[in-house]
C-alpha atoms as a PDB file:
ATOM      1  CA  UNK A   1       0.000   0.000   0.000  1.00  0.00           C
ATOM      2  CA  UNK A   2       1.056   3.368  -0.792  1.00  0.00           C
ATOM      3  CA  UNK A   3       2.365   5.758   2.294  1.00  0.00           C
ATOM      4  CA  UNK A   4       0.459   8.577   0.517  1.00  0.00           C
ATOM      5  CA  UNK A   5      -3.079   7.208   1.458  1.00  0.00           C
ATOM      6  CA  UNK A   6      -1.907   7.313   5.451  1.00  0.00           C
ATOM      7  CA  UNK A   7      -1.024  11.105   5.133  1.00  0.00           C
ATOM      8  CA  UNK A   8      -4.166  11.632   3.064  1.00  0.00           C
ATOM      9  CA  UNK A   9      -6.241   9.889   5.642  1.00  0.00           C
ATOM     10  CA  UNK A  10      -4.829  11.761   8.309  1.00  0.00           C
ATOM     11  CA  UNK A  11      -5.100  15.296   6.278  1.00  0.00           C
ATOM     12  CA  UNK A  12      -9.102  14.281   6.043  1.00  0.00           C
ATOM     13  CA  UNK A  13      -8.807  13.503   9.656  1.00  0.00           C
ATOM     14  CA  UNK A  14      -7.432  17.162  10.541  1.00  0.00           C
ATOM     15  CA  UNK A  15      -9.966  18.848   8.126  1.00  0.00           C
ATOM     16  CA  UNK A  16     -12.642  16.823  10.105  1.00  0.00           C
ATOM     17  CA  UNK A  17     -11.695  17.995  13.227  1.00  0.00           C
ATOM     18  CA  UNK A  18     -11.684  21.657  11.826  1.00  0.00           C
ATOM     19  CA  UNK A  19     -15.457  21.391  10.425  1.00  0.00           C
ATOM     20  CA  UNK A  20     -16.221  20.355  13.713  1.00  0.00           C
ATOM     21  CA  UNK A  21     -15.027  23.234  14.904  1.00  0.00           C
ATOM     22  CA  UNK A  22     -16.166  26.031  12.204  1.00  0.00           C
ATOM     23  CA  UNK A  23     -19.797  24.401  12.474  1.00  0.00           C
ATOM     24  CA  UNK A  24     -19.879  24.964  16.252  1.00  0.00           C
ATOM     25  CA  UNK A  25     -18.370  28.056  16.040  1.00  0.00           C
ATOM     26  CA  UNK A  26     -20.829  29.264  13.446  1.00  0.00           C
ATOM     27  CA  UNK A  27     -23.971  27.592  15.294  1.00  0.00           C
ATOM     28  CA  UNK A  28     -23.119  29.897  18.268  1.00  0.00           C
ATOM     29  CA  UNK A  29     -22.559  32.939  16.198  1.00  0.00           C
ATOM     30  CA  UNK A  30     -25.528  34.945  17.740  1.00  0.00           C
ATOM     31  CA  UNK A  31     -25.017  33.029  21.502  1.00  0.00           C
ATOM     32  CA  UNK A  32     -24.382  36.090  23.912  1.00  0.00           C
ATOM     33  CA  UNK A  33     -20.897  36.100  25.448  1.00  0.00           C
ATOM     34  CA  UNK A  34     -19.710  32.907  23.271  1.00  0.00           C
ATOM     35  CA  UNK A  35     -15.971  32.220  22.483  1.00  0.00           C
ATOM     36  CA  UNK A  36     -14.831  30.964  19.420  1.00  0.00           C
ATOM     37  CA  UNK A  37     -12.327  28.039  19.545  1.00  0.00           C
ATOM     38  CA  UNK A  38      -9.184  27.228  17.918  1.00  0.00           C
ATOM     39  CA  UNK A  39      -6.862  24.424  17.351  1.00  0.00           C
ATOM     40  CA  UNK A  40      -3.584  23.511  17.330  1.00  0.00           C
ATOM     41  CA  UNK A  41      -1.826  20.635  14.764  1.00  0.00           C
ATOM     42  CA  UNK A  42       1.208  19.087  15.158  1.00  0.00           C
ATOM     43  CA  UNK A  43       3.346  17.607  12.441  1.00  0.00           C
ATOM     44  CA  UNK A  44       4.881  14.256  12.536  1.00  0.00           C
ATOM     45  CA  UNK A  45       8.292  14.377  11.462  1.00  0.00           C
ATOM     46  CA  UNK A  46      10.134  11.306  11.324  1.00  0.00           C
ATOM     47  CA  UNK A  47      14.161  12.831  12.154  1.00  0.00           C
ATOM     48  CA  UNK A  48      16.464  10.111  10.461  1.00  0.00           C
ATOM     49  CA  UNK A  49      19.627  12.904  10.755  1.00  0.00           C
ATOM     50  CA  UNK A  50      21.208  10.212  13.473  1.00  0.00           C
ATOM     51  CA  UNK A  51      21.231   7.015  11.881  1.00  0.00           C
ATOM     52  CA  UNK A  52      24.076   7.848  10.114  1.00  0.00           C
ATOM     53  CA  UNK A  53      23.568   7.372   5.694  1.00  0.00           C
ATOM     54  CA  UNK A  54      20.501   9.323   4.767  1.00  0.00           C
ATOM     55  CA  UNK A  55      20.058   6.742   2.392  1.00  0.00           C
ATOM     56  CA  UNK A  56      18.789   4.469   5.089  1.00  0.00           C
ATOM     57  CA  UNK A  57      15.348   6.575   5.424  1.00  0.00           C
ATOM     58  CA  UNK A  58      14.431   5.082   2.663  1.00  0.00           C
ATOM     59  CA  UNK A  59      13.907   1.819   4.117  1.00  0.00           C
ATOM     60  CA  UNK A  60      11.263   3.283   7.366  1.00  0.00           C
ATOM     61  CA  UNK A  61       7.558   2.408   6.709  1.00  0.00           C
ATOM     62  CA  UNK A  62       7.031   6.121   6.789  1.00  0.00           C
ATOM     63  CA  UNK A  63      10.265   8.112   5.536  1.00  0.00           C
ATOM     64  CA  UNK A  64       7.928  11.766   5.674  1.00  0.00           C
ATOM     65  CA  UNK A  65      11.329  13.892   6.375  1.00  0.00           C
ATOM     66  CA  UNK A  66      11.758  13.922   2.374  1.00  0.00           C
ATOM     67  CA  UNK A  67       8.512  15.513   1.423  1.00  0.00           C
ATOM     68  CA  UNK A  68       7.364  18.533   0.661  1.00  0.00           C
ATOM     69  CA  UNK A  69       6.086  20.549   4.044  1.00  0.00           C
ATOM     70  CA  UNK A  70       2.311  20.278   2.931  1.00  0.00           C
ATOM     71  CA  UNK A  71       2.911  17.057   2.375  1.00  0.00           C
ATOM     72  CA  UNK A  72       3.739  16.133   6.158  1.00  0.00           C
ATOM     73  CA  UNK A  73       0.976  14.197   8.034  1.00  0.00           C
ATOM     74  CA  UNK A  74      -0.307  15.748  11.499  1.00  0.00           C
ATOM     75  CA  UNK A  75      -2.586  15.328  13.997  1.00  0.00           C
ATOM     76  CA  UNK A  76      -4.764  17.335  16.399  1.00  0.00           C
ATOM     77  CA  UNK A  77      -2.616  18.410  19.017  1.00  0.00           C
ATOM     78  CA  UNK A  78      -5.588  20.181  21.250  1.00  0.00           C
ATOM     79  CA  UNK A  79      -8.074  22.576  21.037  1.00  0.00           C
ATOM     80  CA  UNK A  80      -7.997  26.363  22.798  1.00  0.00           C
ATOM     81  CA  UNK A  81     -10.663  28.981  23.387  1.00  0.00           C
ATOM     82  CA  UNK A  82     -10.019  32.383  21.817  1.00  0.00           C
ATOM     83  CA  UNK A  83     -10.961  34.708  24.303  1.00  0.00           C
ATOM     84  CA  UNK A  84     -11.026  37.795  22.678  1.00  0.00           C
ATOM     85  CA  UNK A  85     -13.629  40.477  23.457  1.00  0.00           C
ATOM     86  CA  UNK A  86     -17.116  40.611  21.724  1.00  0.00           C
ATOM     87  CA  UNK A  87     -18.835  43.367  20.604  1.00  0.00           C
ATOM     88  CA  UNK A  88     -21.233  45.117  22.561  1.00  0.00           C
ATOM     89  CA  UNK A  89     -24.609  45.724  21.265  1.00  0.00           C
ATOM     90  CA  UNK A  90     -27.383  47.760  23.438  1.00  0.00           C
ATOM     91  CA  UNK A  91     -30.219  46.331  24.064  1.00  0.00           C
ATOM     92  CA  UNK A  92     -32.057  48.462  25.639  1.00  0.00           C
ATOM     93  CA  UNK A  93     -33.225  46.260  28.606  1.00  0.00           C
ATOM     94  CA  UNK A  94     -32.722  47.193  32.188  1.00  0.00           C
ATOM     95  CA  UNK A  95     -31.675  43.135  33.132  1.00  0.00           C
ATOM     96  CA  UNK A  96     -29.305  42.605  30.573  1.00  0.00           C
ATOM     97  CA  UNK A  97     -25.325  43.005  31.612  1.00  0.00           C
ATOM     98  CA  UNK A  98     -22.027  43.280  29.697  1.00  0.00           C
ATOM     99  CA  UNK A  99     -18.410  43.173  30.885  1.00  0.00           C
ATOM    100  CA  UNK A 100     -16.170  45.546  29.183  1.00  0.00           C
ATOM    101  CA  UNK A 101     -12.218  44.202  29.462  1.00  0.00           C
ATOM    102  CA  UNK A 102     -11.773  41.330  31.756  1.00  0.00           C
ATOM    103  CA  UNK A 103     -13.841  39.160  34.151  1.00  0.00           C
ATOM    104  CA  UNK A 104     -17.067  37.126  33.997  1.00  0.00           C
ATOM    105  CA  UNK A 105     -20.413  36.377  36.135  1.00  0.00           C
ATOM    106  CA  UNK A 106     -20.917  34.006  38.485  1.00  0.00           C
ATOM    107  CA  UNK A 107     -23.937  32.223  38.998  1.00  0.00           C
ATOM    108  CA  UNK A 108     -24.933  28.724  40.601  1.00  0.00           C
ATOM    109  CA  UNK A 109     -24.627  26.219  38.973  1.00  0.00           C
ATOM    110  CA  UNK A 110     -26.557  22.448  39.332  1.00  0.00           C
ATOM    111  CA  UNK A 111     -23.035  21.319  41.018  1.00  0.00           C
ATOM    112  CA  UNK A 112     -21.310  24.206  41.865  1.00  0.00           C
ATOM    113  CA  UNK A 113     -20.196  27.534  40.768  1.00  0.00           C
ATOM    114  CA  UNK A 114     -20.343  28.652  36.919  1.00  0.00           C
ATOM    115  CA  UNK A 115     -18.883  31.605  35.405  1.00  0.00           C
ATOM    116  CA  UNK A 116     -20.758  33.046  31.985  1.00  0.00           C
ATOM    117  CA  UNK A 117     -19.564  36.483  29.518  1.00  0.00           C
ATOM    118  CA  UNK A 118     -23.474  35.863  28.686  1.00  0.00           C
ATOM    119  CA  UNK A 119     -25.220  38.893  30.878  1.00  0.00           C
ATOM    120  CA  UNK A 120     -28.730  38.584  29.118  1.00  0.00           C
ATOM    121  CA  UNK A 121     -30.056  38.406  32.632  1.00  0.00           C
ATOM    122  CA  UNK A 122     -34.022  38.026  34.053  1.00  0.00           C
ATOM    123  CA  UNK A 123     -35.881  38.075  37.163  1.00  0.00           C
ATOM    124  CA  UNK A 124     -37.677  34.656  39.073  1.00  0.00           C
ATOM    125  CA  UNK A 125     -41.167  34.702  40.791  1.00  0.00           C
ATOM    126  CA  UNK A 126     -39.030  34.054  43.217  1.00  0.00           C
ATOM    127  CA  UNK A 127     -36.965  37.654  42.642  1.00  0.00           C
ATOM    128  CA  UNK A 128     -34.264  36.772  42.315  1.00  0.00           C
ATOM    129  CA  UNK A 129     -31.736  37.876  39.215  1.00  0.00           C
ATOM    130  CA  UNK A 130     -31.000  34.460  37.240  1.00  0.00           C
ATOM    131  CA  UNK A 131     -29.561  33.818  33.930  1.00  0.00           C
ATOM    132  CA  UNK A 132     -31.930  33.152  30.733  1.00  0.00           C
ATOM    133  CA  UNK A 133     -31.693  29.223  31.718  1.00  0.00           C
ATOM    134  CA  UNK A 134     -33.306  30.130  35.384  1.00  0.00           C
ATOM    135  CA  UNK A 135     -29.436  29.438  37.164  1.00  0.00           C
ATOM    136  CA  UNK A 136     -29.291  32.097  40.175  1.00  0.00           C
ATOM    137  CA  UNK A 137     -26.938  34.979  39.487  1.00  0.00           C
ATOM    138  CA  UNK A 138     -24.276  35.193  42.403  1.00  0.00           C
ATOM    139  CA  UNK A 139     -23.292  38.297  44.296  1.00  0.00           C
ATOM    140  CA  UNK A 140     -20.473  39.256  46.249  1.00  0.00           C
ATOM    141  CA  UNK A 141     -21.095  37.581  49.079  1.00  0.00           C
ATOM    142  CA  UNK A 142     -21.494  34.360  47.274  1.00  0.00           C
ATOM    143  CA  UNK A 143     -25.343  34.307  47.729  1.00  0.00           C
ATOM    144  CA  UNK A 144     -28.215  34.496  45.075  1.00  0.00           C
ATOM    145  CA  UNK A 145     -29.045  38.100  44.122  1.00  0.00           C
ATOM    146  CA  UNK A 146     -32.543  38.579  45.513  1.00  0.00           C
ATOM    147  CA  UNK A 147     -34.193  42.079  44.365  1.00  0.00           C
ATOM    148  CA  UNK A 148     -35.873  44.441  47.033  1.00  0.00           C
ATOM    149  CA  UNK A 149     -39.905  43.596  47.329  1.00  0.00           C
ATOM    150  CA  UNK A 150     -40.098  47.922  46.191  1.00  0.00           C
ATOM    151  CA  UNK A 151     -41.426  49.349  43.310  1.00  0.00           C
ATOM    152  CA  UNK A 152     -38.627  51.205  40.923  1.00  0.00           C
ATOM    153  CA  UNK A 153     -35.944  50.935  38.121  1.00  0.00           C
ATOM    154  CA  UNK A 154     -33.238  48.868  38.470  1.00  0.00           C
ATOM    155  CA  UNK A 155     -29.867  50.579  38.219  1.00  0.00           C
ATOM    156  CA  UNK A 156     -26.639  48.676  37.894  1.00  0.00           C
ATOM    157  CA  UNK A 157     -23.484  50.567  38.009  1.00  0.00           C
ATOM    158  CA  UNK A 158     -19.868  50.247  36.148  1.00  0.00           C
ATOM    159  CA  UNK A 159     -18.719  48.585  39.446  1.00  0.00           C
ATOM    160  CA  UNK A 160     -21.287  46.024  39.460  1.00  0.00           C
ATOM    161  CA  UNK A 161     -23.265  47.454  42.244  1.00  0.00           C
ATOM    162  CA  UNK A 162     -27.245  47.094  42.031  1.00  0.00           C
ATOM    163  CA  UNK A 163     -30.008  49.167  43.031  1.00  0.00           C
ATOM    164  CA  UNK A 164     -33.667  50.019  42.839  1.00  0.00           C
ATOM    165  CA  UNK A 165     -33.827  53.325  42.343  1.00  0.00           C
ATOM    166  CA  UNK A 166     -31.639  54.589  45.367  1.00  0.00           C
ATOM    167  CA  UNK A 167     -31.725  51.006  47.516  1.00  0.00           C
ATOM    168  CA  UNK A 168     -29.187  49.076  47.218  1.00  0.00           C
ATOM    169  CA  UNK A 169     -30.020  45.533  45.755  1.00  0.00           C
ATOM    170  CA  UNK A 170     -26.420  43.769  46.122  1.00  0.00           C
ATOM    171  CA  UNK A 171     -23.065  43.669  43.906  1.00  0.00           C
ATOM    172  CA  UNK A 172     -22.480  41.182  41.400  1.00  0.00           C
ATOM    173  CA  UNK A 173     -19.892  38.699  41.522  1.00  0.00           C
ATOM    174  CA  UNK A 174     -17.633  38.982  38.483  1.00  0.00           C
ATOM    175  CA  UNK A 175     -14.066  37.116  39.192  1.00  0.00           C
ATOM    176  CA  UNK A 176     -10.848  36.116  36.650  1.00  0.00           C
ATOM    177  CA  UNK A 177      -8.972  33.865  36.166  1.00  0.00           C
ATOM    178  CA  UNK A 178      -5.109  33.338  35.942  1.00  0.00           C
ATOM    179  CA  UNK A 179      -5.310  30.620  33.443  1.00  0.00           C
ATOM    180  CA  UNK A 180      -8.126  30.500  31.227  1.00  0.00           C
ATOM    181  CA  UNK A 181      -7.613  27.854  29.002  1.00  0.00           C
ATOM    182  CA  UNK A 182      -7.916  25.722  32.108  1.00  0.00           C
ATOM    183  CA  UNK A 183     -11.430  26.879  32.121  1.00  0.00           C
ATOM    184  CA  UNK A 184     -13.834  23.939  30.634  1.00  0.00           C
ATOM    185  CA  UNK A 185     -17.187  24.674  28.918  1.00  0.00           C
ATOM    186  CA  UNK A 186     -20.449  23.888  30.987  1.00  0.00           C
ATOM    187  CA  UNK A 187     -22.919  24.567  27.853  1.00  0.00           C
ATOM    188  CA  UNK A 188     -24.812  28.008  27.303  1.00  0.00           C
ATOM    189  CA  UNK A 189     -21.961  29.823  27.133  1.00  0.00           C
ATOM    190  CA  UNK A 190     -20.711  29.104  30.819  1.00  0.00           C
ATOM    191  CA  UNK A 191     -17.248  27.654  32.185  1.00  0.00           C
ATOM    192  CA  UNK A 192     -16.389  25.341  35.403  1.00  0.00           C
ATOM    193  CA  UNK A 193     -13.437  26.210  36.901  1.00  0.00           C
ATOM    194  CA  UNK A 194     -11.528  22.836  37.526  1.00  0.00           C
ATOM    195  CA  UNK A 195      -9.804  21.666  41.050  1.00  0.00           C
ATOM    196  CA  UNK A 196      -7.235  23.893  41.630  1.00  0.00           C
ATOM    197  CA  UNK A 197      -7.811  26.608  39.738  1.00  0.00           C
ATOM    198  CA  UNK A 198      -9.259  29.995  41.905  1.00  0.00           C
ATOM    199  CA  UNK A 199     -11.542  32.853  41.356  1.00  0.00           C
ATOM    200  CA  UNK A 200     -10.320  36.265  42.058  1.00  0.00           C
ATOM    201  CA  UNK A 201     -12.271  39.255  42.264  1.00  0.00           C
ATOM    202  CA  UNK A 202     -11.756  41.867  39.559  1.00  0.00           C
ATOM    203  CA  UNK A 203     -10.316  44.921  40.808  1.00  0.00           C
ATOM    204  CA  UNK A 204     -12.222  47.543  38.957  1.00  0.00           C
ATOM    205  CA  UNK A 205     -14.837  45.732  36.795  1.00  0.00           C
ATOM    206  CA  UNK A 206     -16.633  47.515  33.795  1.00  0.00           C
ATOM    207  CA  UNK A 207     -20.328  46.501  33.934  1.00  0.00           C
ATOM    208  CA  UNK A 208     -22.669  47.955  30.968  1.00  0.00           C
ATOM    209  CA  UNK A 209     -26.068  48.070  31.390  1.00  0.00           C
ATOM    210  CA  UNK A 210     -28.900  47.107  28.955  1.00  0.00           C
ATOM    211  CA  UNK A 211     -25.941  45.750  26.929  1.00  0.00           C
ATOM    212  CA  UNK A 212     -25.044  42.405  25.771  1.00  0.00           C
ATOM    213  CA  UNK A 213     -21.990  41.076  24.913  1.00  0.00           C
ATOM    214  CA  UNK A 214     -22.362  39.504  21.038  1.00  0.00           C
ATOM    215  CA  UNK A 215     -20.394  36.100  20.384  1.00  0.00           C
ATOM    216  CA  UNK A 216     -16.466  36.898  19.370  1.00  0.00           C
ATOM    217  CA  UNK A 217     -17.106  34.951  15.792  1.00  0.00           C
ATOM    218  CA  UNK A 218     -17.331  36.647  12.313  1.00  0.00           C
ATOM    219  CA  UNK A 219     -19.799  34.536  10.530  1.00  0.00           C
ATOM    220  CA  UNK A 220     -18.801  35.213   7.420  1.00  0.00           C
ATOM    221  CA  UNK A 221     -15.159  34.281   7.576  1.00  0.00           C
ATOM    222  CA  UNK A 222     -16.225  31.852   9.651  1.00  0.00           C
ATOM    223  CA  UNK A 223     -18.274  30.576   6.258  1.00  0.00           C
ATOM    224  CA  UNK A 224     -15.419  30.956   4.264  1.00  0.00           C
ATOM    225  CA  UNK A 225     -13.613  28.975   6.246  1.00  0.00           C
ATOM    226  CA  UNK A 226     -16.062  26.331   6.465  1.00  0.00           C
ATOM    227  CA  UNK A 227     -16.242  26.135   2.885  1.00  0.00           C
ATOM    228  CA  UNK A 228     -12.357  25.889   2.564  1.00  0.00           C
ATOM    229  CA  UNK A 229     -12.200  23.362   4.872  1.00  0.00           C
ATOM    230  CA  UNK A 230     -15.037  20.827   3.056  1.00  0.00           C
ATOM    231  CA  UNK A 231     -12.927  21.315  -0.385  1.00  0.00           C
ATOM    232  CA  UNK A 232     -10.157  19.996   1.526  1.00  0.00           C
ATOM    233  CA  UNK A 233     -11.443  17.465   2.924  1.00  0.00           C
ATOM    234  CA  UNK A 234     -13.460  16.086  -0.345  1.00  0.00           C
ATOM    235  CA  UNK A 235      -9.473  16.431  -2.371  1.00  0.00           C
ATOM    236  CA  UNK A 236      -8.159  14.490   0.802  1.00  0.00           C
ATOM    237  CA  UNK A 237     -11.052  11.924   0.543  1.00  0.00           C
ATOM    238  CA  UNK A 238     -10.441  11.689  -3.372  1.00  0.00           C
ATOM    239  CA  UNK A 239      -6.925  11.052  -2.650  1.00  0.00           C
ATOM    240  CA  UNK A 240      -7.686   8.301  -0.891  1.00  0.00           C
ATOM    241  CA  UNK A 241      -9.975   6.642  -3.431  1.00  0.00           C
ATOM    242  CA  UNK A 242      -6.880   7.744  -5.769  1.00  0.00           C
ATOM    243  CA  UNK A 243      -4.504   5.831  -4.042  1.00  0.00           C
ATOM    244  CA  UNK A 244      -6.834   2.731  -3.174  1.00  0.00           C
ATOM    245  CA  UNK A 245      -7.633   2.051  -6.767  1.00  0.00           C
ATOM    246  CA  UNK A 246      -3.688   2.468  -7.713  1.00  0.00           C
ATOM    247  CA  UNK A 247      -3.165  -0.428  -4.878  1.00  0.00           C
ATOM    248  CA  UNK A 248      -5.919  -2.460  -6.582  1.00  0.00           C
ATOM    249  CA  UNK A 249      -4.589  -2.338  -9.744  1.00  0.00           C
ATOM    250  CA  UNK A 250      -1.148  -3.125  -8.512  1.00  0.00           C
ATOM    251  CA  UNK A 251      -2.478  -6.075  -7.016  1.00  0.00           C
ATOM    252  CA  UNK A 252      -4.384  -7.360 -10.246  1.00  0.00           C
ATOM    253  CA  UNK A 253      -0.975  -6.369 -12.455  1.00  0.00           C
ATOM    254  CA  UNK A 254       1.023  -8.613  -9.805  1.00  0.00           C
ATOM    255  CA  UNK A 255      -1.807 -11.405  -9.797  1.00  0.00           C
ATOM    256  CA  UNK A 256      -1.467 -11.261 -14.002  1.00  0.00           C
ATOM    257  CA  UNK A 257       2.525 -11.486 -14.054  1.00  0.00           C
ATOM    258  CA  UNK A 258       2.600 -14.303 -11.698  1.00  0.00           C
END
């Protein structure tokens, strides 16, 4: 069999892994305070520098240091969140939230704490401030945000700090992290922070009211991209066939001679 169909089965692999990616990325394009991802691929190259006469590559099952560098096979070394900051867009209600420069919300979680960019905040029958999939919104003191039992407007400041009209309501919670690719996705746009890793408060937080923070994705490069990426997986995949029916008819050529 030819080594060529291994490095084009592994180049459809990689393209794969990327449409994965693009197609999540671009499902979540208009998901408030969503993060794209990224990935990074690794080349194997097979160093044969040591063993003395060059030559002698040329008897390895897979001698890749000789070809061309597109040519290389790889593999999916891990994938990364891109946590650059979305756009904000007003929206003109009182409830929603959006961090400007560092931080995120905390809110409770079904086994724990979660931490969300998504600020598209409501209010319970129960009053209390909870996220737009009914998970309490935490304040500083690590309790549910309950809202006064008053009539007026809610007013959230840059700081965090809420209030109904001039009573104070509570401060929001919004923490860092030091490492954030540490953080792993909960689903709707939140993170758990895993064993280990620590919330810490954010010094001077920039809260924007009746603002929501839009997803960091372009969808139309985004497209583009996922368009690229199918072409190159469909001249992988023909490769493949390319190379299988060269094998079969080496193996019918063979059968004939003998």
């Amino acid at each position: 069999m030819a080594n060529g169909i291994y490095i084009a089965m592994q180049g459809a692999r990689v393209q794969e892994h990327r449409l994965d990616t693009l197609s999540h990325d671009l499902a979540n394009a208009q998901t408030p305070g969503f993060k794209r991802q990224a990935a990074i691929y690794r080349q194997v190259h097979n160093d044969v520098s040591k063993m003395g006469d060059p030559k002698q590559a040329m008897g390895l099952h897979h001698p890749v240091r000789f070809l061309p560098e597109d040519r290389l096979p790889v593999h999916l070394e891990e994938r990364y969140t891109q946590f650059e900051q979305g756009a904000l867009r007003f929206s003109g209600n009182d409830l929603d939230m959006a961090l400007d420069g560092e931080g995120f919300f905390t809110v409770q979680g079904p086994e724990g704490p979660l931490y969300t960019r998504n600020g598209t905040f409501t209010m319970s029958r129960e009053g209390l401030l909870v996220t737009h999939t009914g998970l309490p919104v935490l304040g500083a003191d690590g309790k549910p945000i309950a809202m006064p039992d008053t009539q007026g407007r809610l007013r959230v400041s840059r700081a965090g700090e809420l209030f109904i009209d001039d009573q104070a309501a509570g401060r929001l919670n919004i923490v860092r992290f030091a490492d954030l690719q540490a953080l792993q996705r909960a689903g709707d746009s939140n993170w758990q922070a895993p064993a280990g890793l620590e919330p810490e408060p954010v010094a001077a937080p920039n809260v924007h009211q009746a603002h929501v923070e839009s997803a960091n994705v372009d969808p139309i490069r985004t497209m583009v991209e996922l368009i690229k990426t199918n072409r190159i997986f469909e001249l992988n995949t023909r490769a493949i066939q390319a190379y299988k029916a060269m094998d079969d008819q080496a193996s019918r050529d063979v059968g004939r001679v003998t």
